[in-house]
N, C-alpha and C. Protein backbone atom coordinates (compact mmCIF):
# COMPACT_ATOMS: atom_id res chain seq x y z
N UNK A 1 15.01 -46.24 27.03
CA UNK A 1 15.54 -47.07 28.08
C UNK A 1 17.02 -47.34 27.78
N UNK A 2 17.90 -46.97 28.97
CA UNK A 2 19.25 -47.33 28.48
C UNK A 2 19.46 -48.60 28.19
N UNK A 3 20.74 -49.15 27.71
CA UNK A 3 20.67 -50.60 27.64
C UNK A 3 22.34 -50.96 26.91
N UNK A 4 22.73 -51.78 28.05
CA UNK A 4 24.47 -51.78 28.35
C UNK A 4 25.06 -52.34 27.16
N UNK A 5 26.27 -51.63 26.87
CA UNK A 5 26.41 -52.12 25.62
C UNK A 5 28.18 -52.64 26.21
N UNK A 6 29.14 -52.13 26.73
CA UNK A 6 29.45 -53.08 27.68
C UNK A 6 29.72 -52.45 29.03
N UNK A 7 29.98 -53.24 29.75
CA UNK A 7 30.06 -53.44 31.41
C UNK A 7 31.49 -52.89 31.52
N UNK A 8 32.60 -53.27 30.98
CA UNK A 8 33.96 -53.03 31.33
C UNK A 8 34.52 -52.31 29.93
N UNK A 9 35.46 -51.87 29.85
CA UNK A 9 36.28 -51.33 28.73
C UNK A 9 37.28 -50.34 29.25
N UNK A 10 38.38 -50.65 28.88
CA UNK A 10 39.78 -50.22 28.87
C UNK A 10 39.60 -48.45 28.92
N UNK A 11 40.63 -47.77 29.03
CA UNK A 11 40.31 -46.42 28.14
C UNK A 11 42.20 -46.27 28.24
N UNK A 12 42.79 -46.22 27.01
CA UNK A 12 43.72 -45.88 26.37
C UNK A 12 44.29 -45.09 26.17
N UNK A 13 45.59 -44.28 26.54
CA UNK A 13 46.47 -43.16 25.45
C UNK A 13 46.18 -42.07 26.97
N UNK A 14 45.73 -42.32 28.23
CA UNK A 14 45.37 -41.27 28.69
C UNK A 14 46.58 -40.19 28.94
N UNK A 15 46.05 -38.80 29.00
CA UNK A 15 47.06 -37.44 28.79
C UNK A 15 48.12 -37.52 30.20
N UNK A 16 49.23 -37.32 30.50
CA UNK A 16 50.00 -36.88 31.53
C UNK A 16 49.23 -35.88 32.51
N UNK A 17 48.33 -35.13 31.98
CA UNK A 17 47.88 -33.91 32.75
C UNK A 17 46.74 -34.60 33.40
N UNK A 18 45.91 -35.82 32.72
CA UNK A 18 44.51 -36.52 33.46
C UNK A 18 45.16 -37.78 34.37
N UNK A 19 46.45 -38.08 34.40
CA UNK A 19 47.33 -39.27 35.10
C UNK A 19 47.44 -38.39 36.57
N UNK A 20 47.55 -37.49 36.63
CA UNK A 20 47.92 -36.48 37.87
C UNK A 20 46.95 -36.21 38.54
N UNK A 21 45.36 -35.95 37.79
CA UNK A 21 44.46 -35.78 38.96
C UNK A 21 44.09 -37.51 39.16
N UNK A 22 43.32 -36.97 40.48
CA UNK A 22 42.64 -38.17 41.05
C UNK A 22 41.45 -38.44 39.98
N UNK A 23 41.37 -39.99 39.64
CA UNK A 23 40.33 -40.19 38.96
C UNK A 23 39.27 -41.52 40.17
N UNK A 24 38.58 -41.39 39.89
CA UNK A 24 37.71 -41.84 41.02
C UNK A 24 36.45 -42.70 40.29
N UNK A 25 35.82 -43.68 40.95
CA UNK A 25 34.80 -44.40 40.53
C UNK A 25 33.60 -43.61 40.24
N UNK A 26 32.76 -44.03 39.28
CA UNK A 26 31.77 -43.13 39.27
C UNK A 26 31.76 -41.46 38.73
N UNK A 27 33.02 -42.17 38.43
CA UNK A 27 33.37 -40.11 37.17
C UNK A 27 32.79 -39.98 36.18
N UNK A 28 32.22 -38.94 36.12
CA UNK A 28 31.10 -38.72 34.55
C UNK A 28 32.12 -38.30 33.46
N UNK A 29 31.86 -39.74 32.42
CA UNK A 29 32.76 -39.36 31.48
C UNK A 29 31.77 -39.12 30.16
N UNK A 30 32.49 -37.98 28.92
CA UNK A 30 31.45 -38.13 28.06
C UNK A 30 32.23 -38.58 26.53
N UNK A 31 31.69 -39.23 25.92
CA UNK A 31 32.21 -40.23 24.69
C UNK A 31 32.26 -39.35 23.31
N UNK A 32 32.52 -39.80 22.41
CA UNK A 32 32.40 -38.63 21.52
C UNK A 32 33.14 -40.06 20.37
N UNK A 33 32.44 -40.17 19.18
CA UNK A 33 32.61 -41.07 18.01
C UNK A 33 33.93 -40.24 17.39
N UNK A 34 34.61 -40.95 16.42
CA UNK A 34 35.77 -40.00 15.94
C UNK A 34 35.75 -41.36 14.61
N UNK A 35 35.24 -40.69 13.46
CA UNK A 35 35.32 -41.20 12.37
C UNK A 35 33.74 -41.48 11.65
N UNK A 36 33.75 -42.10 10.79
CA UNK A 36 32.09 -42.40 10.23
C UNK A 36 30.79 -43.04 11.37
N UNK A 37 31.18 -43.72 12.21
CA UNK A 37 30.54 -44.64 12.70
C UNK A 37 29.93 -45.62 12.32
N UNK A 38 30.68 -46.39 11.13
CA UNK A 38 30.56 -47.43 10.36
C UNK A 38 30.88 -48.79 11.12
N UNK A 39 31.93 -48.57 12.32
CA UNK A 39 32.24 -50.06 12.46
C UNK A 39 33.79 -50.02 12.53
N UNK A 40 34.32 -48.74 11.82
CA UNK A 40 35.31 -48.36 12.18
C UNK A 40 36.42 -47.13 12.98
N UNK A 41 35.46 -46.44 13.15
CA UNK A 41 35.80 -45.13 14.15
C UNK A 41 36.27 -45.33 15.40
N UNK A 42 36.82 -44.47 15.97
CA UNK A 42 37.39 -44.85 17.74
C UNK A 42 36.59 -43.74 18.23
N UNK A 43 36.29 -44.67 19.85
CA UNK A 43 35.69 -44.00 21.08
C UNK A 43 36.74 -42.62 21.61
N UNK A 44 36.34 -41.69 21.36
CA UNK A 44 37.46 -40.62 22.34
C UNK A 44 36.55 -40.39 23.88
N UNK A 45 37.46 -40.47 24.83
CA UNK A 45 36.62 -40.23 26.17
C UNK A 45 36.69 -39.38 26.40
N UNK A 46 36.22 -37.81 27.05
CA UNK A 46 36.46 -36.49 27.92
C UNK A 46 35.95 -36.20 29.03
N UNK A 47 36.73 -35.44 30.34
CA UNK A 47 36.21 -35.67 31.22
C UNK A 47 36.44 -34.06 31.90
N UNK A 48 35.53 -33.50 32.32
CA UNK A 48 35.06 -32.02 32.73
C UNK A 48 36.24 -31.73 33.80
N UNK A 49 36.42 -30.72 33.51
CA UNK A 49 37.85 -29.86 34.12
C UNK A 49 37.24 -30.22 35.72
N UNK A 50 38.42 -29.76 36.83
CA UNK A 50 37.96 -29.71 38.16
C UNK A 50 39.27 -29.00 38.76
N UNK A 51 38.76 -28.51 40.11
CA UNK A 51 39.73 -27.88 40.90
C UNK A 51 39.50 -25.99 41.02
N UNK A 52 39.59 -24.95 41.52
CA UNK A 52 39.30 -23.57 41.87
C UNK A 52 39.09 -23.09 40.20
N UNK A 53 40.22 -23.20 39.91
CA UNK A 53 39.81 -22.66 38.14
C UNK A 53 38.89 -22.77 37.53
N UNK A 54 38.58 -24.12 37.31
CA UNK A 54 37.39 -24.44 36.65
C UNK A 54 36.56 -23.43 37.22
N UNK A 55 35.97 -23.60 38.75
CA UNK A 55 34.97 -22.64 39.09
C UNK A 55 35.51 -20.86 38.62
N UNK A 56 36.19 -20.54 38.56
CA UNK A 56 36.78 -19.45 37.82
C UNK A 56 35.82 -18.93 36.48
N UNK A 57 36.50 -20.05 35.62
CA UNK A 57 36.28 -20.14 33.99
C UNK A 57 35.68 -20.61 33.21
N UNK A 58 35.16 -21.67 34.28
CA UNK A 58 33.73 -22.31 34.13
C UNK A 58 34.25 -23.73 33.21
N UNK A 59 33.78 -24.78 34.14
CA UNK A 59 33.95 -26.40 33.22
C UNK A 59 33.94 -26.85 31.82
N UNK A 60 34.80 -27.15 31.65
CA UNK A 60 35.16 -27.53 29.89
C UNK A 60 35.75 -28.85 29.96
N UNK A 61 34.83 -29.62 28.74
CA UNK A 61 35.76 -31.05 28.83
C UNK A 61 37.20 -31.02 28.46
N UNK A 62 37.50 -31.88 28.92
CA UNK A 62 39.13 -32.15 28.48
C UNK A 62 39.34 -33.16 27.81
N UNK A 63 40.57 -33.93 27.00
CA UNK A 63 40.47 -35.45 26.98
C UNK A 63 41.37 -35.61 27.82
N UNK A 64 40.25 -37.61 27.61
CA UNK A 64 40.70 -38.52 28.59
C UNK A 64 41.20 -39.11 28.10
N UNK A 65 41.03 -39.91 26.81
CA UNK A 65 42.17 -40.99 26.50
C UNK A 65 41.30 -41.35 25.05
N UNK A 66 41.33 -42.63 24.68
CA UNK A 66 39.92 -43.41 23.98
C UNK A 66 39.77 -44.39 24.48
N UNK A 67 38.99 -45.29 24.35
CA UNK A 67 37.84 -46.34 24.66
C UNK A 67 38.50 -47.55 23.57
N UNK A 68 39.24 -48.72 24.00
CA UNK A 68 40.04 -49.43 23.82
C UNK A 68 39.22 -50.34 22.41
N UNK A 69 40.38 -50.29 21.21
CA UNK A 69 39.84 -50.28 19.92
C UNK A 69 39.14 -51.91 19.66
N UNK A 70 39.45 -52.59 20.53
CA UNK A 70 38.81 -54.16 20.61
C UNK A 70 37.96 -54.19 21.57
N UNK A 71 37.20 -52.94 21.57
CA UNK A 71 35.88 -52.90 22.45
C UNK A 71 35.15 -53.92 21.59
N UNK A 72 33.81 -54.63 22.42
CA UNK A 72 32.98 -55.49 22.02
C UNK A 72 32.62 -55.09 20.52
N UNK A 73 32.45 -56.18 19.60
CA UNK A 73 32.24 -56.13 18.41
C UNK A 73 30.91 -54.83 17.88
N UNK A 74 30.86 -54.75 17.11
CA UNK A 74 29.41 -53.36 16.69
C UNK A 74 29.18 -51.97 17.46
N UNK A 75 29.95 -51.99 18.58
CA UNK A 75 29.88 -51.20 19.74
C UNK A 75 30.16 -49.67 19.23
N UNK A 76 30.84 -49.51 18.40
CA UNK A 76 30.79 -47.76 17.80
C UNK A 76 29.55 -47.99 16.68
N UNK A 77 29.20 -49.01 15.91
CA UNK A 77 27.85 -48.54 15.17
C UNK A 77 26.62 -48.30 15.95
N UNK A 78 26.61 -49.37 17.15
CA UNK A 78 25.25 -48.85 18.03
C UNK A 78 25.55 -47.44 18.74
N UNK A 79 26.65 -46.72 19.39
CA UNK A 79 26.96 -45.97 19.92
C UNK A 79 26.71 -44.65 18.64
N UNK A 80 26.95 -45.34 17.46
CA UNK A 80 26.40 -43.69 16.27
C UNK A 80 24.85 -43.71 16.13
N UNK A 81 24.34 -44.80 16.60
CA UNK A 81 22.67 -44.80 16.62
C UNK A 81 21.99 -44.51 17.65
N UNK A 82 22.62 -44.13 18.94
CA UNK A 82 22.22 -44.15 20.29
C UNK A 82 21.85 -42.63 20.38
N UNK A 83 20.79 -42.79 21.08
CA UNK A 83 20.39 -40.93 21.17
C UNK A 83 21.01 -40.76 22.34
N UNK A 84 21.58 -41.18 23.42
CA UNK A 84 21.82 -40.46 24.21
C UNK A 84 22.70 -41.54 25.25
N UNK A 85 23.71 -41.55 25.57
CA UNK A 85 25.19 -42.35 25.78
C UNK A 85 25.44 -41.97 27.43
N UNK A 86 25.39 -43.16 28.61
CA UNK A 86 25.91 -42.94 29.59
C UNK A 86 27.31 -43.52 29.90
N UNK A 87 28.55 -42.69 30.04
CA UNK A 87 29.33 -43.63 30.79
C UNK A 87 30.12 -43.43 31.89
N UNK A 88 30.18 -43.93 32.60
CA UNK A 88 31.11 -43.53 33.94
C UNK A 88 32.18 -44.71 34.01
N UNK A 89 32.98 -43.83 35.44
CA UNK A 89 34.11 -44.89 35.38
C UNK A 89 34.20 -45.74 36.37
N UNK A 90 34.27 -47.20 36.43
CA UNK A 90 34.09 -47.88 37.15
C UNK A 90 35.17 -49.41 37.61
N UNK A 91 36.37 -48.78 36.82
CA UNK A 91 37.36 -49.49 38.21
C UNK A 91 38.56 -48.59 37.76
N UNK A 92 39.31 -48.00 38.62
CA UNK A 92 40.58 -47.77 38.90
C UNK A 92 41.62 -48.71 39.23
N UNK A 93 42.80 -49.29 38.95
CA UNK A 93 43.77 -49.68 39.44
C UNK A 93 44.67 -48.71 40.30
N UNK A 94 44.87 -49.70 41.41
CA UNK A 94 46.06 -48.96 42.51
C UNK A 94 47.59 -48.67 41.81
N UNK A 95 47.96 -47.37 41.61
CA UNK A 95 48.89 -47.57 40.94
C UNK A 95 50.36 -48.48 40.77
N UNK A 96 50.46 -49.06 41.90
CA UNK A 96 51.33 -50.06 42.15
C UNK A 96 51.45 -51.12 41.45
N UNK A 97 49.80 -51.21 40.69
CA UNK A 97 49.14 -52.49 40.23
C UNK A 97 49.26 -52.63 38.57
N UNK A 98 49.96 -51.26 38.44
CA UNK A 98 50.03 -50.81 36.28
C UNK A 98 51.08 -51.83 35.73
N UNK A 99 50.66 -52.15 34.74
CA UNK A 99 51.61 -53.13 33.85
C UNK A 99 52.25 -52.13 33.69
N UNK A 100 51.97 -50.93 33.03
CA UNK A 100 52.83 -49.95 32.42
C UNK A 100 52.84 -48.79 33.39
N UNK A 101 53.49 -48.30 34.02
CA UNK A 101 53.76 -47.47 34.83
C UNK A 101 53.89 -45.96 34.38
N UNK A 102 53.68 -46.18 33.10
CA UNK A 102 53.28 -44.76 32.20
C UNK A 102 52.00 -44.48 32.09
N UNK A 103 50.66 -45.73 31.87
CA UNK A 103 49.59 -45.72 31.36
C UNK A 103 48.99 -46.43 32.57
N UNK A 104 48.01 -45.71 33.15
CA UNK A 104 47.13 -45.81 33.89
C UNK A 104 46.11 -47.39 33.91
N UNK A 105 45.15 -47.87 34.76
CA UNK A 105 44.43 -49.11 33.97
C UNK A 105 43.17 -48.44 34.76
N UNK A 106 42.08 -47.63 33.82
CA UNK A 106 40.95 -47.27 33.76
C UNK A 106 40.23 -47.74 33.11
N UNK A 107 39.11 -48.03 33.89
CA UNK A 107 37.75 -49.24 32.96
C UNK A 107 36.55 -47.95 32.94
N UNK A 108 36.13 -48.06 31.91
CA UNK A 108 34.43 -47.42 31.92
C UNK A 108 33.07 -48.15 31.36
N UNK A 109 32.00 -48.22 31.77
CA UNK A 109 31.03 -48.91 31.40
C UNK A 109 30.47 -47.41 30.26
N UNK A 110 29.67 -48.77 29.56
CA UNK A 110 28.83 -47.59 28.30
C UNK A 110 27.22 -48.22 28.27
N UNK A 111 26.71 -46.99 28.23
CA UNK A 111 25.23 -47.49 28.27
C UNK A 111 24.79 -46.61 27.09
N UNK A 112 23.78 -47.53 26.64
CA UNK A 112 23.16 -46.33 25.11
C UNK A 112 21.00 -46.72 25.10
N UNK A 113 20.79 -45.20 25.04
CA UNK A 113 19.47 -45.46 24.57
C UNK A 113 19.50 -45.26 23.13
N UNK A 114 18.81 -46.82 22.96
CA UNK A 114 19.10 -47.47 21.43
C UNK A 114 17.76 -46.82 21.06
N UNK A 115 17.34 -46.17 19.56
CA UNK A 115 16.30 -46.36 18.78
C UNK A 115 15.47 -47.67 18.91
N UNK A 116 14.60 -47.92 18.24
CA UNK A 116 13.41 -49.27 18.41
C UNK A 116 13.86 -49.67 17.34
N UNK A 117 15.49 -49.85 16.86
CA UNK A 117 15.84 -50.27 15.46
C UNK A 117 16.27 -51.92 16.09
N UNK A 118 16.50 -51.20 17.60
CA UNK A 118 17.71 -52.51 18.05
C UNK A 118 16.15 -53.33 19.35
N UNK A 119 15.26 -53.48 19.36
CA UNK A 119 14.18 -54.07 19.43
C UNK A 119 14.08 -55.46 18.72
N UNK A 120 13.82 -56.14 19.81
CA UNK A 120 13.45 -57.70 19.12
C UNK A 120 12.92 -57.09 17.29
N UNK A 121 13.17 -58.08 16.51
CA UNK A 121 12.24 -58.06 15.12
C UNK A 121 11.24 -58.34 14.69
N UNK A 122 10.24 -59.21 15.80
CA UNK A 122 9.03 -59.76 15.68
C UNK A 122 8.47 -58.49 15.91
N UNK A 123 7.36 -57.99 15.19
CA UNK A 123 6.12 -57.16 15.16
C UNK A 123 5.75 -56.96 16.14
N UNK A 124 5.07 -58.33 17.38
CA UNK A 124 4.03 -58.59 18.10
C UNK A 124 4.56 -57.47 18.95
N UNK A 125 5.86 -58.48 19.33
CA UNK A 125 6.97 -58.55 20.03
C UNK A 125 7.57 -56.97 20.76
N UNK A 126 7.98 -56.51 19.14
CA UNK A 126 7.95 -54.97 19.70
C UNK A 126 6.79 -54.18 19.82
N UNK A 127 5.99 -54.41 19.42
CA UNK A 127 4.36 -53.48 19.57
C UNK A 127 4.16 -53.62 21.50
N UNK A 128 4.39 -54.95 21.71
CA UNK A 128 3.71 -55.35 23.15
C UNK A 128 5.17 -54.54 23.89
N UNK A 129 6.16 -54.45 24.00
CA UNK A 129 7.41 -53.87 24.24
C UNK A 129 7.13 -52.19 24.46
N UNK A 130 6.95 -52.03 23.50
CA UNK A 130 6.95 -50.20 23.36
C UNK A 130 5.44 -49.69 23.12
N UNK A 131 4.46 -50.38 23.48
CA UNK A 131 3.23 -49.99 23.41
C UNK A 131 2.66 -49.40 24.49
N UNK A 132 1.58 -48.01 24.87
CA UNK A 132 1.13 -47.80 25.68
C UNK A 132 0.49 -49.15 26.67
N UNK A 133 0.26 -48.71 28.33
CA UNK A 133 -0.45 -50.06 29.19
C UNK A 133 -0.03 -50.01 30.29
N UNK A 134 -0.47 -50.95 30.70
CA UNK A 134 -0.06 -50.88 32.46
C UNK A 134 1.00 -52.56 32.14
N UNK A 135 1.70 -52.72 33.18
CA UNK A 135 2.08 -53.68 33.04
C UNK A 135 1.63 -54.89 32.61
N UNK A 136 0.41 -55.47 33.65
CA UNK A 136 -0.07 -56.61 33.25
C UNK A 136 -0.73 -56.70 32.17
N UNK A 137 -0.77 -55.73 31.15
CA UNK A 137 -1.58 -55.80 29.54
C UNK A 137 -0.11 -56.58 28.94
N UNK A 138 1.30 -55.91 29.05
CA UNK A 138 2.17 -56.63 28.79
C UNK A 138 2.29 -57.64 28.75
N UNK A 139 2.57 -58.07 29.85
CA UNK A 139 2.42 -59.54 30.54
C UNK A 139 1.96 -60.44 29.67
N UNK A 140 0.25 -60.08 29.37
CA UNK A 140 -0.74 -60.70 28.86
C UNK A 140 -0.67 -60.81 27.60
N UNK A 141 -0.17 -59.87 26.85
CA UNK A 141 0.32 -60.17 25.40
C UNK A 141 1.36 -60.60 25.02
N UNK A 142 2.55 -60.75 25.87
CA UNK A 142 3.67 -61.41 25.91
C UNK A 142 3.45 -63.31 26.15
N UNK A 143 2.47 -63.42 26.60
CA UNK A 143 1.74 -64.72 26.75
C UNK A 143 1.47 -65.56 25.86
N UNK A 144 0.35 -64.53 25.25
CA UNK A 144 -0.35 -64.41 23.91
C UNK A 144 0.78 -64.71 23.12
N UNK A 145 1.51 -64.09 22.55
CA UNK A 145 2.78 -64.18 21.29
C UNK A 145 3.57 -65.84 21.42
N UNK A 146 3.41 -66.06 22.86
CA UNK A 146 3.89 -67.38 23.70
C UNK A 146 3.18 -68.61 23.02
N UNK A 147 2.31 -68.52 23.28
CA UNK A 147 0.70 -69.31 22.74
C UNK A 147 0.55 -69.30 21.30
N UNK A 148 1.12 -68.46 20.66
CA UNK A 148 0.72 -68.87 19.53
C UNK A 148 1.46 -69.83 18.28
N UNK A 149 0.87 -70.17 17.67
CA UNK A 149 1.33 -71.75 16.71
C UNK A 149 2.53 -71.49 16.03
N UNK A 150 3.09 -70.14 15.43
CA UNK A 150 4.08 -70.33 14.93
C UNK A 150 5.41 -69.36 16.00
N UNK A 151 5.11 -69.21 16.85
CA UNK A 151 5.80 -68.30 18.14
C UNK A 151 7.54 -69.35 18.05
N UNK A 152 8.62 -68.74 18.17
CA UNK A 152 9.94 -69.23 18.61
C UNK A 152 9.93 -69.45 20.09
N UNK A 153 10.33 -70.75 19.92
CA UNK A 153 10.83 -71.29 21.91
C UNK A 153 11.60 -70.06 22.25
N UNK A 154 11.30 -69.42 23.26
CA UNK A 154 12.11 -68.85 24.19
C UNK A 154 11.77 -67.14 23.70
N UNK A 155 10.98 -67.05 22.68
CA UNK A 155 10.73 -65.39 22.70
C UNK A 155 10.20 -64.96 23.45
N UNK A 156 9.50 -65.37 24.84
CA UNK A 156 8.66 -64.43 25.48
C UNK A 156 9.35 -64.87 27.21
């Protein structure tokens, strides 16, 4: 299950050659870690060629820029644990509107399907979560975990 790791984020350094095409809402961008993925690596963004050529020579990413280094805190260690990373782009500024009239202001959202590492830590909790069932077995054991004597206010 994907699961947003953030909503908005900058993207930085973009090339003269990606400032010239049209970039548009909803552009499939793809991420790529650049360093250990400790906590300290940068986001690089790339975004698939377009225009007659491409169909020519066939689509190859390009870069886009990176993914702005005061992105939300942990956000490149979950992103090195994520099996599989959505992000698109989701606001453009009118160019009229650039602080910097060199550098573009492109936002992209990031979504990551996390391992069951990043799963509540209670046992019950994740068993009833990622367990075979129909919904209302959920439900019902999510209740259950509710109900019981040593359960935390607000886990269920």
């Amino acid at each position: 299950m994907l699961q947003l790791m953030t909503h908005k984020a900058r993207v930085l350094d973009i090339p003269p050659a990606r400032r010239r095409e049209r970039i548009e809402v909803g552009r499939i961008v793809e991420v790529r870690l650049l360093g250990d993925g400790a906590g300290e690596g940068q986001i690089e963004a790339r975004v698939q060629s377009r225009g007659w050529l491409a169909g020519l020579f066939g689509r190859r990413w390009l870069p886009f820029g990176k993914i702005e280094p005061y992105a939300p805190r942990g956000l490149v260690a979950c992103l090195a644990r994520a099996d599989r990373i959505r992000c698109r782009v989701v606001e453009v500024s009118p160019r009229h509107l650039w602080a910097d009239p060199d550098q573009p202001e492109v936002y992209v959202s990031l979504w990551a399907d996390l391992p069951e590492v990043m799963l509540p830590t209670s046992s019950t909790l994740r068993r009833a979560l990622t367990g075979p069932g129909p919904r209302s077995a959920l439900a019902n054991s999510l209740q259950q975990i509710a109900d019981e004597p040593g359960a935390e206010p607000g886990m269920a």
